[in-house]
Protein backbone atom coordinates (compact mmCIF):
# COMPACT_ATOMS: atom_id res chain seq x y z
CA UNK A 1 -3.36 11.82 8.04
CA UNK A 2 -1.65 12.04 4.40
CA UNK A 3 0.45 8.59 3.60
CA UNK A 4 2.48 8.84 0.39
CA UNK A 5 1.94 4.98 -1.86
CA UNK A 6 3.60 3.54 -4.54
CA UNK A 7 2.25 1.19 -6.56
CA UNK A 8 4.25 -1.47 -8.47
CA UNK A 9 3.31 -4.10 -11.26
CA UNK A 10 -0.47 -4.21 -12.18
CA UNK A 11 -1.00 -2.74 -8.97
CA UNK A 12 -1.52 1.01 -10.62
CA UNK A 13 -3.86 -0.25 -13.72
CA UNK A 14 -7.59 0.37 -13.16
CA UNK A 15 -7.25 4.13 -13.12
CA UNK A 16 -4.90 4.13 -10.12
CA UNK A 17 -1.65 6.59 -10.53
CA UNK A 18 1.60 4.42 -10.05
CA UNK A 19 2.30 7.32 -7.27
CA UNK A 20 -1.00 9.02 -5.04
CA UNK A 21 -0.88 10.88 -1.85
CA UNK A 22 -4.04 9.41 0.30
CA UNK A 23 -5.87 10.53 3.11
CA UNK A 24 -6.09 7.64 6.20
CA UNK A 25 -7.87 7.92 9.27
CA UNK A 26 -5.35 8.52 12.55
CA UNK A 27 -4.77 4.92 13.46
CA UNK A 28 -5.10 3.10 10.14
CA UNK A 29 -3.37 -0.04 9.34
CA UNK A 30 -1.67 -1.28 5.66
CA UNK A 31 -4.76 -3.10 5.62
CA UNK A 32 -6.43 -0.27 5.44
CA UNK A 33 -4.81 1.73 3.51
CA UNK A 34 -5.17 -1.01 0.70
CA UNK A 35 -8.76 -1.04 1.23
CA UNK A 36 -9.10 2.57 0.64
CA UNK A 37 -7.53 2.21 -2.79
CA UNK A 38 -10.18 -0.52 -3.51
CA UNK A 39 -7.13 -3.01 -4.19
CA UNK A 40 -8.06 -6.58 -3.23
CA UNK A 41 -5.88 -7.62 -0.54
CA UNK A 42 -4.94 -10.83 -2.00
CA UNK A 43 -3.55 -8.93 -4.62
CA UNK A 44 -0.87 -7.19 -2.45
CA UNK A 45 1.66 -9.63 -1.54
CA UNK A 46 4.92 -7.62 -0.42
CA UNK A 47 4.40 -4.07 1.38
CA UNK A 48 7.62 -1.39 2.70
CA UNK A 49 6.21 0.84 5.37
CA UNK A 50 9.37 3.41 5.30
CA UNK A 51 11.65 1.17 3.08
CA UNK A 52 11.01 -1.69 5.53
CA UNK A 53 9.47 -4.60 4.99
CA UNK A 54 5.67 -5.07 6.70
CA UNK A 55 2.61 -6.88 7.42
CA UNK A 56 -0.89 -5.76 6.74
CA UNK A 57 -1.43 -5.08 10.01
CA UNK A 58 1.70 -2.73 10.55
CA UNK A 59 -0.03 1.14 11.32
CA UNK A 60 0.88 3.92 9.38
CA UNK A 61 2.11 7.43 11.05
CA UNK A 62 1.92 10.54 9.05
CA UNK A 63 3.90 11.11 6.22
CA UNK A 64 4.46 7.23 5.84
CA UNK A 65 5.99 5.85 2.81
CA UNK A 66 4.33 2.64 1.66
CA UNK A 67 5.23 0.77 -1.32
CA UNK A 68 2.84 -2.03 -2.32
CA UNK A 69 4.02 -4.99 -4.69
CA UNK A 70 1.89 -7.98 -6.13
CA UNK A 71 2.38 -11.83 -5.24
CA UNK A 72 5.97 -13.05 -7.24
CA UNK A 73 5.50 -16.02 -8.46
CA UNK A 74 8.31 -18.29 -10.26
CA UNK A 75 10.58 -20.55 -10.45
């Protein structure tokens, strides 16, 4: 199933486009999805799965609209 991403911060550097269309298995997770874009998953620290927020482990559904920050640090 096609999942549309969005990639914020450093996220989109190492050849990845800041917006991609990818192809996930029926079932796949945010997990997985990060893991197909060969991002580290320590490097994702806030996800929107359909401009909520989500855990890894939330599934995608076709046409899902995922938006994948890094850790914020501060203070």
């Amino acid at each position: 199933m096609r999942v549309q991403v969005r990639l914020a911060g450093h996220l989109s550097r190492d050849g990845r486009s800041r917006n991609v269309t990818v192809e996930v298995d029926s079932g796949a997770t945010v997990a997985d999805l990060i893991a197909t874009l060969g991002i580290p998953s320590g490097e994702v620290g806030t996800v929107y799965l359909d401009g909520k927020g989500a855990f890894h482990n939330a599934f995608l559904h076709e046409d899902s609209r995922v938006e994948l920050f890094p850790p914020i640090a501060g203070g």
